[in-house]
C-alpha atoms as a PDB file:
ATOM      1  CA  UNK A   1     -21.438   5.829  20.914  1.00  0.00           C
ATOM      2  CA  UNK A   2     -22.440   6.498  17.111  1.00  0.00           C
ATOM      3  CA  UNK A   3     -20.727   4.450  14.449  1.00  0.00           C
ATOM      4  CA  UNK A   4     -19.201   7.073  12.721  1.00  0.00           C
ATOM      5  CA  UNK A   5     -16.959   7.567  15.509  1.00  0.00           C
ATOM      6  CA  UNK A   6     -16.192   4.124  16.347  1.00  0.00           C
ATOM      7  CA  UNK A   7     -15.390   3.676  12.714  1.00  0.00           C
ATOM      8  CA  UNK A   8     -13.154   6.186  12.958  1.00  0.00           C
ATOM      9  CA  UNK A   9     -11.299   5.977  16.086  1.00  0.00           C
ATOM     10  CA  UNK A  10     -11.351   2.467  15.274  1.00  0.00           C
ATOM     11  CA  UNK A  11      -9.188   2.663  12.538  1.00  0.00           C
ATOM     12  CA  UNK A  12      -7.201   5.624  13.376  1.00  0.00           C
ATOM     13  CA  UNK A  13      -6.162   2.809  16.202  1.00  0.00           C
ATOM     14  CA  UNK A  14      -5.369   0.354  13.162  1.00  0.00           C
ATOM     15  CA  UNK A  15      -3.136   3.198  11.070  1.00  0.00           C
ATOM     16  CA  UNK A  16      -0.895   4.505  13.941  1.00  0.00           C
ATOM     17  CA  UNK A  17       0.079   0.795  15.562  1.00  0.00           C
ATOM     18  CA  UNK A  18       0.712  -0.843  12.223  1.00  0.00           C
ATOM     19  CA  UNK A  19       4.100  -0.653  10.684  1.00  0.00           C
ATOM     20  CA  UNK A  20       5.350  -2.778   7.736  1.00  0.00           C
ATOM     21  CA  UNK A  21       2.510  -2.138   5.126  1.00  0.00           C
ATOM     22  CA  UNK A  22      -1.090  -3.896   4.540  1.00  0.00           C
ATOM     23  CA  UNK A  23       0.455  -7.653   5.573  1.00  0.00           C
ATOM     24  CA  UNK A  24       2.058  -6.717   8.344  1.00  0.00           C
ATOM     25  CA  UNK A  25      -1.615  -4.980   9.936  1.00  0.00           C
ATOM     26  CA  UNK A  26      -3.714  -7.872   8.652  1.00  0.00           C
ATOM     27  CA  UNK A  27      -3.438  -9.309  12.196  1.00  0.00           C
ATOM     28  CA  UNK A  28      -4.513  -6.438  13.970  1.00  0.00           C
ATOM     29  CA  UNK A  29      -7.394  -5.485  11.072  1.00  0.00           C
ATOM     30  CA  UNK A  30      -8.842  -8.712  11.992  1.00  0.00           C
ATOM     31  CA  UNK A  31      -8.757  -8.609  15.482  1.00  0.00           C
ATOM     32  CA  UNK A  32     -10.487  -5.173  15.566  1.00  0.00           C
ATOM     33  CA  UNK A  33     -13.199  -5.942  12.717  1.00  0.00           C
ATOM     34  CA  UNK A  34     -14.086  -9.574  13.897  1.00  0.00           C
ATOM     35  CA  UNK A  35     -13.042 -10.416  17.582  1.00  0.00           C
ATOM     36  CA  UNK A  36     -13.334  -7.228  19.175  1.00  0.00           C
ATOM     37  CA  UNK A  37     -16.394  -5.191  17.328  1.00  0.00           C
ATOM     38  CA  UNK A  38     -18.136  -8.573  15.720  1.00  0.00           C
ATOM     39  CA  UNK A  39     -18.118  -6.081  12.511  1.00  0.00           C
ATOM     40  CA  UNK A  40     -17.710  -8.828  10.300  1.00  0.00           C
ATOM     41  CA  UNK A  41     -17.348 -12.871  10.670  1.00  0.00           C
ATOM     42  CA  UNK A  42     -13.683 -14.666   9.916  1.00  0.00           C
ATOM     43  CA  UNK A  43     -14.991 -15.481   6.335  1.00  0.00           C
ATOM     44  CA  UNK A  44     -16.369 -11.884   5.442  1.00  0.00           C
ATOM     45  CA  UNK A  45     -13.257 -10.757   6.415  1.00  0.00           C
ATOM     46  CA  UNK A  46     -11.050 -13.187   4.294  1.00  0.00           C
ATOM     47  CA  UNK A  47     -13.702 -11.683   1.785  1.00  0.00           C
ATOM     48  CA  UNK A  48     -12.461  -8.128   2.155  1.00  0.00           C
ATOM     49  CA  UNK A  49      -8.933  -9.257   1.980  1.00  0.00           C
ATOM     50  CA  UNK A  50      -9.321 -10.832  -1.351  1.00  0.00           C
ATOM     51  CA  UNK A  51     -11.250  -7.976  -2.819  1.00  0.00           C
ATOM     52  CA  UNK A  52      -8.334  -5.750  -1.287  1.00  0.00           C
ATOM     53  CA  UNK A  53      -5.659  -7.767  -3.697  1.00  0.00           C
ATOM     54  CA  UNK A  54      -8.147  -7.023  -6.815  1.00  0.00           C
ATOM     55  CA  UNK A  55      -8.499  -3.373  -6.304  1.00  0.00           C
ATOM     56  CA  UNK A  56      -6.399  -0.408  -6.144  1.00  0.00           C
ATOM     57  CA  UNK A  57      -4.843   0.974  -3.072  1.00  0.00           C
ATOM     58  CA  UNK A  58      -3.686  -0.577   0.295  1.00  0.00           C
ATOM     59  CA  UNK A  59      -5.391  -3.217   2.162  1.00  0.00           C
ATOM     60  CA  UNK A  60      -6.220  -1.340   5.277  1.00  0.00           C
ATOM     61  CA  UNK A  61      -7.617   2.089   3.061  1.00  0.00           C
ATOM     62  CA  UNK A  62      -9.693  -0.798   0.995  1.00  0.00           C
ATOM     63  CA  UNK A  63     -10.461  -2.870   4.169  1.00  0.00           C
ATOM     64  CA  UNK A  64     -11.719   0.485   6.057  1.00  0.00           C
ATOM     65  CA  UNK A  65     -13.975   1.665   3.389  1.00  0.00           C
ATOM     66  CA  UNK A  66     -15.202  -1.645   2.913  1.00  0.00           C
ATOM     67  CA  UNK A  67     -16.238  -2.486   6.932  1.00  0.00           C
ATOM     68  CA  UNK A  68     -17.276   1.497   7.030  1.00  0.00           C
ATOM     69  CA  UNK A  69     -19.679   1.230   4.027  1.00  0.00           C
ATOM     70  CA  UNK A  70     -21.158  -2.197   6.126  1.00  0.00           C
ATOM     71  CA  UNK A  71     -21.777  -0.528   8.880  1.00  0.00           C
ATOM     72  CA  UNK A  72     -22.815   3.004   7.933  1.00  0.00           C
ATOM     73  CA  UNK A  73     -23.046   3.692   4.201  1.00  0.00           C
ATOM     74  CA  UNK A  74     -20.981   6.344   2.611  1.00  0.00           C
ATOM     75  CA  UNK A  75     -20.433   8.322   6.130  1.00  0.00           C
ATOM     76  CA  UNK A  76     -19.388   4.959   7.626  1.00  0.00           C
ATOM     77  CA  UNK A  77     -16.705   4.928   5.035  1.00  0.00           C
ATOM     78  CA  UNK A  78     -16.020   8.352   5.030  1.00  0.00           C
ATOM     79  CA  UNK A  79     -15.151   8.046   8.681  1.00  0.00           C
ATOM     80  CA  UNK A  80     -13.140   4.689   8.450  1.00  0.00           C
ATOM     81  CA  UNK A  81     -10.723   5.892   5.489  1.00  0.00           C
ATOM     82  CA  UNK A  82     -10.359   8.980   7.057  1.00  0.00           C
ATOM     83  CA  UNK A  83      -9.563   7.400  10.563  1.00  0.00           C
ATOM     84  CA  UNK A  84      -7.226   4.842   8.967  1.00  0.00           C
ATOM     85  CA  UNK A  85      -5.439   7.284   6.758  1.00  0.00           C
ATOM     86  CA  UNK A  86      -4.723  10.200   9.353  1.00  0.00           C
ATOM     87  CA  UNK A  87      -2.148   8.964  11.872  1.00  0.00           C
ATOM     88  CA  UNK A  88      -0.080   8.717   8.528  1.00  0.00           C
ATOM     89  CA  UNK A  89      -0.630  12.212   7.116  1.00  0.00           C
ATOM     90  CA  UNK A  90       0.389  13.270  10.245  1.00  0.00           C
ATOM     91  CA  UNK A  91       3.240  11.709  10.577  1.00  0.00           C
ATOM     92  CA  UNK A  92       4.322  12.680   6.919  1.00  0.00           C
ATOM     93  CA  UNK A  93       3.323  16.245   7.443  1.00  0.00           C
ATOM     94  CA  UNK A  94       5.344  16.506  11.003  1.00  0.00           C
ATOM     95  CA  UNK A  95       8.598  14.802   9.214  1.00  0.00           C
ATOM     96  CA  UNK A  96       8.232  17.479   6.305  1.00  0.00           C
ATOM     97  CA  UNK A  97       7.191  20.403   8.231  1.00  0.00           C
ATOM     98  CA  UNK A  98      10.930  19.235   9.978  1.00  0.00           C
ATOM     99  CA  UNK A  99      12.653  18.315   7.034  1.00  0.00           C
ATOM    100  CA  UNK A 100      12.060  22.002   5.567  1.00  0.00           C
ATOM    101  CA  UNK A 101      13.100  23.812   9.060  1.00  0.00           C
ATOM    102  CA  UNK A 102      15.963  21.197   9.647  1.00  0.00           C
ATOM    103  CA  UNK A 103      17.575  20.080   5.756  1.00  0.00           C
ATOM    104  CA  UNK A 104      20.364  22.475   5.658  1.00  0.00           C
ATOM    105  CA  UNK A 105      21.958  21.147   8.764  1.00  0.00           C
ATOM    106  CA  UNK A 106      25.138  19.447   8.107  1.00  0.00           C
ATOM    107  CA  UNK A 107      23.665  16.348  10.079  1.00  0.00           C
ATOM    108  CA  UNK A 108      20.457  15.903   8.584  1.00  0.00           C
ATOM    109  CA  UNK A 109      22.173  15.958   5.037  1.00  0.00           C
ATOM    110  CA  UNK A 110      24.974  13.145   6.339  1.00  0.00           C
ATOM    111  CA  UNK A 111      21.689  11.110   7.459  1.00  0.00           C
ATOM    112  CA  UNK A 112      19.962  11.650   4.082  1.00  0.00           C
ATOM    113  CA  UNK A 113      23.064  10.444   2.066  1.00  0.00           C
ATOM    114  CA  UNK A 114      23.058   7.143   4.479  1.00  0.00           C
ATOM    115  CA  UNK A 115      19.274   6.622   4.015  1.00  0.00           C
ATOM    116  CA  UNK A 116      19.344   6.712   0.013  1.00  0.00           C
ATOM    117  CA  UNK A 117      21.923   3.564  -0.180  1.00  0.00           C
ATOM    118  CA  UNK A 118      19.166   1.521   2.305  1.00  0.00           C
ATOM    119  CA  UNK A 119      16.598   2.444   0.431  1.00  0.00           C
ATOM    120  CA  UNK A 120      18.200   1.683  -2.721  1.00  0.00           C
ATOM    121  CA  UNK A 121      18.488  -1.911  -0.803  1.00  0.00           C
ATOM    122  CA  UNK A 122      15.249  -2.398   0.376  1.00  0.00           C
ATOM    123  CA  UNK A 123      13.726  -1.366  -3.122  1.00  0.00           C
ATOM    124  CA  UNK A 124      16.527  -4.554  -4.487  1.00  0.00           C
ATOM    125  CA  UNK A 125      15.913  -6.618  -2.243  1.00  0.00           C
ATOM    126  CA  UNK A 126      12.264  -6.588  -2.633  1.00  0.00           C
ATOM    127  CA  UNK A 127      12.679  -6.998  -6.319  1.00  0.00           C
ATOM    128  CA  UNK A 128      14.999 -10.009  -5.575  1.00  0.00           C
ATOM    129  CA  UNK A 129      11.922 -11.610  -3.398  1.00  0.00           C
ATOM    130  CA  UNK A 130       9.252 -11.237  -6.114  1.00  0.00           C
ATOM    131  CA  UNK A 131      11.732 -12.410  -9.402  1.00  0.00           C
ATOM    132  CA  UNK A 132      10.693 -15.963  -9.524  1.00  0.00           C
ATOM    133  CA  UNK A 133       7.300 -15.614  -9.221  1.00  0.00           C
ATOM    134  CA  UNK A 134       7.217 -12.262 -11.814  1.00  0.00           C
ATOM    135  CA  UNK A 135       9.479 -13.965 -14.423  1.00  0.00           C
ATOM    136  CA  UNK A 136       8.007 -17.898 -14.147  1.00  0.00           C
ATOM    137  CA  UNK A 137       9.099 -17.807 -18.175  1.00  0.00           C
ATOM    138  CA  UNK A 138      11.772 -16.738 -20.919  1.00  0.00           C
ATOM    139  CA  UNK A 139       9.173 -14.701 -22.357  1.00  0.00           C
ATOM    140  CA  UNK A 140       8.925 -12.916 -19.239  1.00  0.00           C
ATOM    141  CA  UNK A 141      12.170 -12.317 -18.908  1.00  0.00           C
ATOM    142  CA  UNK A 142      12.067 -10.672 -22.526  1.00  0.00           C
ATOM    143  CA  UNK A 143       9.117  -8.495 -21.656  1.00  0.00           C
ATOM    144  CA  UNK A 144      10.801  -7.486 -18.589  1.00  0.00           C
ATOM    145  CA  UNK A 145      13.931  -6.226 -20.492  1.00  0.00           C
ATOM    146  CA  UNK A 146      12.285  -5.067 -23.254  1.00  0.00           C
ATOM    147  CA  UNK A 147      10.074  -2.785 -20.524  1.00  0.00           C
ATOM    148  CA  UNK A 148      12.752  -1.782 -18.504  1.00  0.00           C
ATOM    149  CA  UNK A 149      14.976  -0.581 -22.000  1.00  0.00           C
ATOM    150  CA  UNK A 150      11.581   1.402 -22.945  1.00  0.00           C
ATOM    151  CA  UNK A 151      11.563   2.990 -19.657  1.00  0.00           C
ATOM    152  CA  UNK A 152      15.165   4.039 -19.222  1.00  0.00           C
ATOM    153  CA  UNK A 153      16.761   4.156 -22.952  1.00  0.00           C
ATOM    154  CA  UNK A 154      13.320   5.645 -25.070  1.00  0.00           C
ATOM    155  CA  UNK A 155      11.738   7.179 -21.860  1.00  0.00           C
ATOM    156  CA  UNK A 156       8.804   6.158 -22.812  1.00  0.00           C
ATOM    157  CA  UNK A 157       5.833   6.822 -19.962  1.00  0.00           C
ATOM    158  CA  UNK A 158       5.469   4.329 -17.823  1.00  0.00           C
ATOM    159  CA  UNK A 159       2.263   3.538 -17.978  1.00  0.00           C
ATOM    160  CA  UNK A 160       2.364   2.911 -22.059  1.00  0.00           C
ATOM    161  CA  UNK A 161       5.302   0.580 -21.237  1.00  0.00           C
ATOM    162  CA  UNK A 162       2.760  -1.559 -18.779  1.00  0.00           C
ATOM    163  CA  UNK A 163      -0.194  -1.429 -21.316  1.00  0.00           C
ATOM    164  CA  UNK A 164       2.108  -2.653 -24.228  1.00  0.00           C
ATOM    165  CA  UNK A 165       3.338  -5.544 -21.768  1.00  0.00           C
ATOM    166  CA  UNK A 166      -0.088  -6.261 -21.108  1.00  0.00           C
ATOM    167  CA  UNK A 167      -1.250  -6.411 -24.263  1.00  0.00           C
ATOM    168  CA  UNK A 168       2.326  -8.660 -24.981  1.00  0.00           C
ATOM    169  CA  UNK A 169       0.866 -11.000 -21.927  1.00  0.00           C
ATOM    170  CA  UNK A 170      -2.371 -11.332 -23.543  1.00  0.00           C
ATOM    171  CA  UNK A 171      -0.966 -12.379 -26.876  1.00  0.00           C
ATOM    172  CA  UNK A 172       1.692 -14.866 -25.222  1.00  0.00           C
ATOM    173  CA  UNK A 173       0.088 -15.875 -22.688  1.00  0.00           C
ATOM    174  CA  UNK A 174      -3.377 -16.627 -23.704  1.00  0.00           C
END
């Protein structure tokens, strides 16, 4: 078989059977690209992991361009995202294709106004995990409040607020 396939059937394997975002499919990532296709050793692997923290995007979209690239240049990659990245268009395509036929049932809306309470948790309780590490110092804590008073009381974009905090962690901080 060519690469390009195996590249991408390969991953398309990797993006349907892993749940729980780029940590949780770290395990099976490795056990595709090292034990079972000898793509890349253990340490080349740790490798790709690293660069995945450093650059945008998930780790398995990062990890699958990576290994594709390796093994077959720009088509190699091309067929690795692409593999890694379909099982969950498809999945968000089927739920919205049902969402639109299905959102005016009585049901579906009592579901919706269950889900956005959990979510609301899981987004808190994710920001509960990460505070000690994010705010190690007073100053953070400032820059944190002063950020989150931009965002919500000024509106100011976003992305402003995180280059005036950077520019804040530069001055503090260096």
């Amino acid at each position: 078989m060519s690469i390009y396939p195996q590249l991408f059937l390969t991953f398309f394997k990797i993006g349907l059977f892993s749940f729980g975002g780029g940590y949780a499919m770290l395990p099976l990532i490795q056990k595709e690209i090292v034990a079972a296709n000898g793509w890349l050793t253990l340490s080349q692997f740790i490798d790709v992991v690293a660069i995945s923290q450093v650059t945008p995007g998930p780790i398995a979209i990062n990890a699958a361009t990576f290994v594709g690239y390796k093994m077959g240049g720009v088509l190699g990659s091309l067929a690795a995202t692409i593999g890694v990245v379909t099982p969950s268009l498809l999945v968000v395509l089927t739920l919205t294709l049902l969402f639109l036929k299905y959102n005016s049932l009585n049901q579906v809306q009592a579901a919706f106004t269950g889900i956005r309470p959990a979510v609301v948790a899981l987004i808190a309780a994710a920001t509960w995990g990460i505070l000690p590490s994010s705010l190690p110092f007073a100053s953070s804590w400032v820059i944190a409040a002063a950020a989150f008073f931009a965002i919500r009381r000024l509106h100011l974009d976003p992305i402003v607020t995180l280059l005036i905090a950077a520019a804040l962690g530069a001055i503090i901080y260096s």
